[in-house]
C-alpha atoms as a PDB file:
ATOM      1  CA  UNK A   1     144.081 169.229 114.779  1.00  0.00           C
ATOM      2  CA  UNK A   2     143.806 169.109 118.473  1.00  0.00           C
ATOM      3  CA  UNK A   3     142.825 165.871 120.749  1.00  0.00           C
ATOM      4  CA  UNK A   4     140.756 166.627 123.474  1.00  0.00           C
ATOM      5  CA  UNK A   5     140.590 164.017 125.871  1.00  0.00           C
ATOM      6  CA  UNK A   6     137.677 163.877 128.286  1.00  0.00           C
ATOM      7  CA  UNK A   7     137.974 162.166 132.111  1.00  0.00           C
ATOM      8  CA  UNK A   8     141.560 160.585 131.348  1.00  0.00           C
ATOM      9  CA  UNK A   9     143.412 158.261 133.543  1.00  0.00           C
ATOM     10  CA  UNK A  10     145.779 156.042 133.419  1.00  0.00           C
ATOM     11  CA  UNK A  11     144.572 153.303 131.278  1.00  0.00           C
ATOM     12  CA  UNK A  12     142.376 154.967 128.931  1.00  0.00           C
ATOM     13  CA  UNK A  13     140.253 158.152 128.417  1.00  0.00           C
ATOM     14  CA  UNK A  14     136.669 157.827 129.008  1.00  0.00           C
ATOM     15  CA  UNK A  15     136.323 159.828 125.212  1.00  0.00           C
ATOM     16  CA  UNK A  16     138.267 161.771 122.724  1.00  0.00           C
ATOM     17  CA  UNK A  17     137.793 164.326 120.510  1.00  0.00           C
ATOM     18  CA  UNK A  18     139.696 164.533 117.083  1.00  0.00           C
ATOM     19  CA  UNK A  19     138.404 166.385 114.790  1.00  0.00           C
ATOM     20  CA  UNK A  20     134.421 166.289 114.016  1.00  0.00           C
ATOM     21  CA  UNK A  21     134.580 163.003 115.594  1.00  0.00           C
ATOM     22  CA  UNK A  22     134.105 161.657 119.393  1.00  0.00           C
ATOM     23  CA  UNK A  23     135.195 158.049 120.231  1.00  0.00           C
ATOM     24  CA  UNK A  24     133.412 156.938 123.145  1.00  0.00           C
ATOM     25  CA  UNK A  25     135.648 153.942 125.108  1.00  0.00           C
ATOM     26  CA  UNK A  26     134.113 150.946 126.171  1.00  0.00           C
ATOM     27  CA  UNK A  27     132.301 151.698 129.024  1.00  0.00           C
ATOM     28  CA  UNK A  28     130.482 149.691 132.043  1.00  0.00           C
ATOM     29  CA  UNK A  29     128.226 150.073 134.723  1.00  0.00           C
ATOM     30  CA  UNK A  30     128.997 151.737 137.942  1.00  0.00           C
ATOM     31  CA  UNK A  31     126.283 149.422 139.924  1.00  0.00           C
ATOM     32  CA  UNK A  32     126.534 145.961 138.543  1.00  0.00           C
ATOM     33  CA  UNK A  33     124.497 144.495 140.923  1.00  0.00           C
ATOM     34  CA  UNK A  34     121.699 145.429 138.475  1.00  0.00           C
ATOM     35  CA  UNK A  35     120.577 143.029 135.402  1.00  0.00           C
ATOM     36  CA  UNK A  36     121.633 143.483 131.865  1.00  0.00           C
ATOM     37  CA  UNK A  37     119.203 145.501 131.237  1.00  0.00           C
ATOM     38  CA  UNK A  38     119.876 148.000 134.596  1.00  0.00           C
ATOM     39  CA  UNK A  39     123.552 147.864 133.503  1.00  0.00           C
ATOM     40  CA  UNK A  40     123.017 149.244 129.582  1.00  0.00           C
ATOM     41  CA  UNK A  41     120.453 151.724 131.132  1.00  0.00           C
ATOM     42  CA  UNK A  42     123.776 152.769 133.452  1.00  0.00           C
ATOM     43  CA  UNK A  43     126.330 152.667 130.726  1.00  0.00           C
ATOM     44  CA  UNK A  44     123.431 154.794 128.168  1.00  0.00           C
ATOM     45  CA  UNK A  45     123.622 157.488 130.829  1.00  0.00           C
ATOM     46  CA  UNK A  46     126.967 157.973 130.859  1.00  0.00           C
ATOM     47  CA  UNK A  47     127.674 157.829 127.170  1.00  0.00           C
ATOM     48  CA  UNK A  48     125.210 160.648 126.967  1.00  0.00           C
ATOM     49  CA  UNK A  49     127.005 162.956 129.797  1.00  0.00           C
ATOM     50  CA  UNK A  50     129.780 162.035 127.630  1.00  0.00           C
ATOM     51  CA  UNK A  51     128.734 162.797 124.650  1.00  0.00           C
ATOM     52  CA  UNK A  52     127.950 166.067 126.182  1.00  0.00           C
ATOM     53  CA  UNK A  53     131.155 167.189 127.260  1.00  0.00           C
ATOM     54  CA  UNK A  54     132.307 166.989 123.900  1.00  0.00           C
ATOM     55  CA  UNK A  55     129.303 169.121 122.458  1.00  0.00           C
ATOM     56  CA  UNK A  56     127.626 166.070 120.998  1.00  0.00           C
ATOM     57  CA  UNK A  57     124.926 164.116 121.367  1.00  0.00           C
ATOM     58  CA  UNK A  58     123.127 160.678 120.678  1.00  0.00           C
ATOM     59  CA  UNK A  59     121.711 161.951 117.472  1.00  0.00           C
ATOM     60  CA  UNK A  60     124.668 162.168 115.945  1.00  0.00           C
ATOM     61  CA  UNK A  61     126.179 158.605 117.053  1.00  0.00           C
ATOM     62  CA  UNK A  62     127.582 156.700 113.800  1.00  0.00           C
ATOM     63  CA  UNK A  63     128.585 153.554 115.248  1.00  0.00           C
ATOM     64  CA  UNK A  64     128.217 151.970 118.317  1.00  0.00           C
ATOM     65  CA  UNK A  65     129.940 148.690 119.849  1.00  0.00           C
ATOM     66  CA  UNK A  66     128.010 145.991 122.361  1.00  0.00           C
ATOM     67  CA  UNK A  67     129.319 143.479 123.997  1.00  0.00           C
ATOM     68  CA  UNK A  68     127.600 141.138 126.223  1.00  0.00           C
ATOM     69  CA  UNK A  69     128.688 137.999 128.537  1.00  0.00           C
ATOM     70  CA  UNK A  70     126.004 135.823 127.315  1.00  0.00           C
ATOM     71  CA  UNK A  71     123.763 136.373 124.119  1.00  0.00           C
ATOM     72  CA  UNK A  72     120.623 135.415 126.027  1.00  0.00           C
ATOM     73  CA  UNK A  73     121.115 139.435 128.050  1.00  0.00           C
ATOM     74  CA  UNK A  74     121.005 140.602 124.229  1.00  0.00           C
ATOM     75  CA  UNK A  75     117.040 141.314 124.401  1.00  0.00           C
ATOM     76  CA  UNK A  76     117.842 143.309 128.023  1.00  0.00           C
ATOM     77  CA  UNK A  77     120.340 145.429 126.234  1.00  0.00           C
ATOM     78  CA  UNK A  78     117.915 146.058 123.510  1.00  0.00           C
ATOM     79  CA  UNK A  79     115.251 147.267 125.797  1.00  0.00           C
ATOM     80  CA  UNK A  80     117.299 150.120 127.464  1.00  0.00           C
ATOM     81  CA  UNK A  81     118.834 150.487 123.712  1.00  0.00           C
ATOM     82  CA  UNK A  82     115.274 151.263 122.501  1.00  0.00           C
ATOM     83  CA  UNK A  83     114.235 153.173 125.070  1.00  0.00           C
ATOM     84  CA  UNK A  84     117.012 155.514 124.780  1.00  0.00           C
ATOM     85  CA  UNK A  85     118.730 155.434 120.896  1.00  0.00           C
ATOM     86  CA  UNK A  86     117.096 158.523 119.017  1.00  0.00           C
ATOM     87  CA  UNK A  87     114.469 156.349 116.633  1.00  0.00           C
ATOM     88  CA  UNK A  88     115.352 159.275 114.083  1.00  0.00           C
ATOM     89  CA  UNK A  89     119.280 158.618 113.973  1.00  0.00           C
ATOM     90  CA  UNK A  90     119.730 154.773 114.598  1.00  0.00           C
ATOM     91  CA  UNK A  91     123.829 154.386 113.836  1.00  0.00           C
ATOM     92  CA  UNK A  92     125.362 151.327 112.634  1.00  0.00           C
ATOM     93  CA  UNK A  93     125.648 148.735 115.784  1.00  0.00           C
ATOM     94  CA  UNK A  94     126.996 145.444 116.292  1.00  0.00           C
ATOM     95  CA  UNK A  95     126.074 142.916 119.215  1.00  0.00           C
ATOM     96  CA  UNK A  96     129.258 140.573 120.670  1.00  0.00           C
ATOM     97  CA  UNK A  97     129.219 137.610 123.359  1.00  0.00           C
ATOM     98  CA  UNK A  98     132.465 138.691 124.958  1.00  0.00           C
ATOM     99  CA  UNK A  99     134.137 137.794 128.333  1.00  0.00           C
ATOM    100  CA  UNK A 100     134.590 141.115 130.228  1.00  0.00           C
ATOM    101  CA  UNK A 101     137.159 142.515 132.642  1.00  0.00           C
ATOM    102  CA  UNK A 102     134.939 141.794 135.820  1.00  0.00           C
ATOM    103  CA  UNK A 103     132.565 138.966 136.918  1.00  0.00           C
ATOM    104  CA  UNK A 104     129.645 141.259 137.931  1.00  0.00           C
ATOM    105  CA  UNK A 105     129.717 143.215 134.164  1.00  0.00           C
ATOM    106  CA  UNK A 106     127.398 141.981 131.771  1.00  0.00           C
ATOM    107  CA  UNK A 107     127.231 144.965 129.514  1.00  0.00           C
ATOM    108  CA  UNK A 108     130.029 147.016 127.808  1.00  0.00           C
ATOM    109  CA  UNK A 109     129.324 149.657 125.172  1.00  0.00           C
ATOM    110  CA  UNK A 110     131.707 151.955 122.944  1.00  0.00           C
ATOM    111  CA  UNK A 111     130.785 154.298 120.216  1.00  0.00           C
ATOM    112  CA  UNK A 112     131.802 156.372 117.592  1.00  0.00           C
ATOM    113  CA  UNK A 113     130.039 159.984 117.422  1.00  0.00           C
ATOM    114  CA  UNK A 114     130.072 163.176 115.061  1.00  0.00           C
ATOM    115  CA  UNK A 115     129.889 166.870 116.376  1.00  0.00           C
END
């Protein structure tokens, strides 16, 4: 099977494709100047233009991966989450207070998709 791997530098691809499946990385907000809830809304955005390069879409995500630098920006996340996730095709999901790689980041998201 082939890997396609979409926007990769030198760390990390932003997503690969193996097989019928699409792993997302964890991915942040470009403006994090913005709340929790401005970030996710960010980060939502580009998971779908991701998701879309690899002929996918949020429909068809199976799990996804949160992590947050304080709990309390949970409720944030879950607004943008809401407002976005297909009601239809909610995947498995799980929530984490997690120091991230920058100060400013309060959101970080990775998910697991089919095609």
């Amino acid at each position: 099977m082939n890997i396609i791997r979409h926007e990769p530098g030198a760390i990390l691809s932003s997503a690969v494709e193996y097989g019928n499946l699409v792993f997302v990385a964890g991915t942040v907000a470009d403006d994090t100047t913005q709340d929790a809830e401005g970030q996710a809304r960010q980060i939502l955005a580009q998971i779908d233009a991701l998701l879309a390069k690899a002929g996918t879409n949020k429909s068809r995500i199976l799990m996804a991966n949160i992590w947050v630098t304080d709990i309390r920006n949970r409720d944030g996340v879950n607004k943008a989450w809401l407002a976005w996730v297909d009601p239809a095709n909610t995947p498995a999901r799980a929530t984490v207070e997690a120091k991230l790689a920058g100060p400013d980041m309060l959101v970080e998201i990775s998910c697991i998709a089919g095609k």
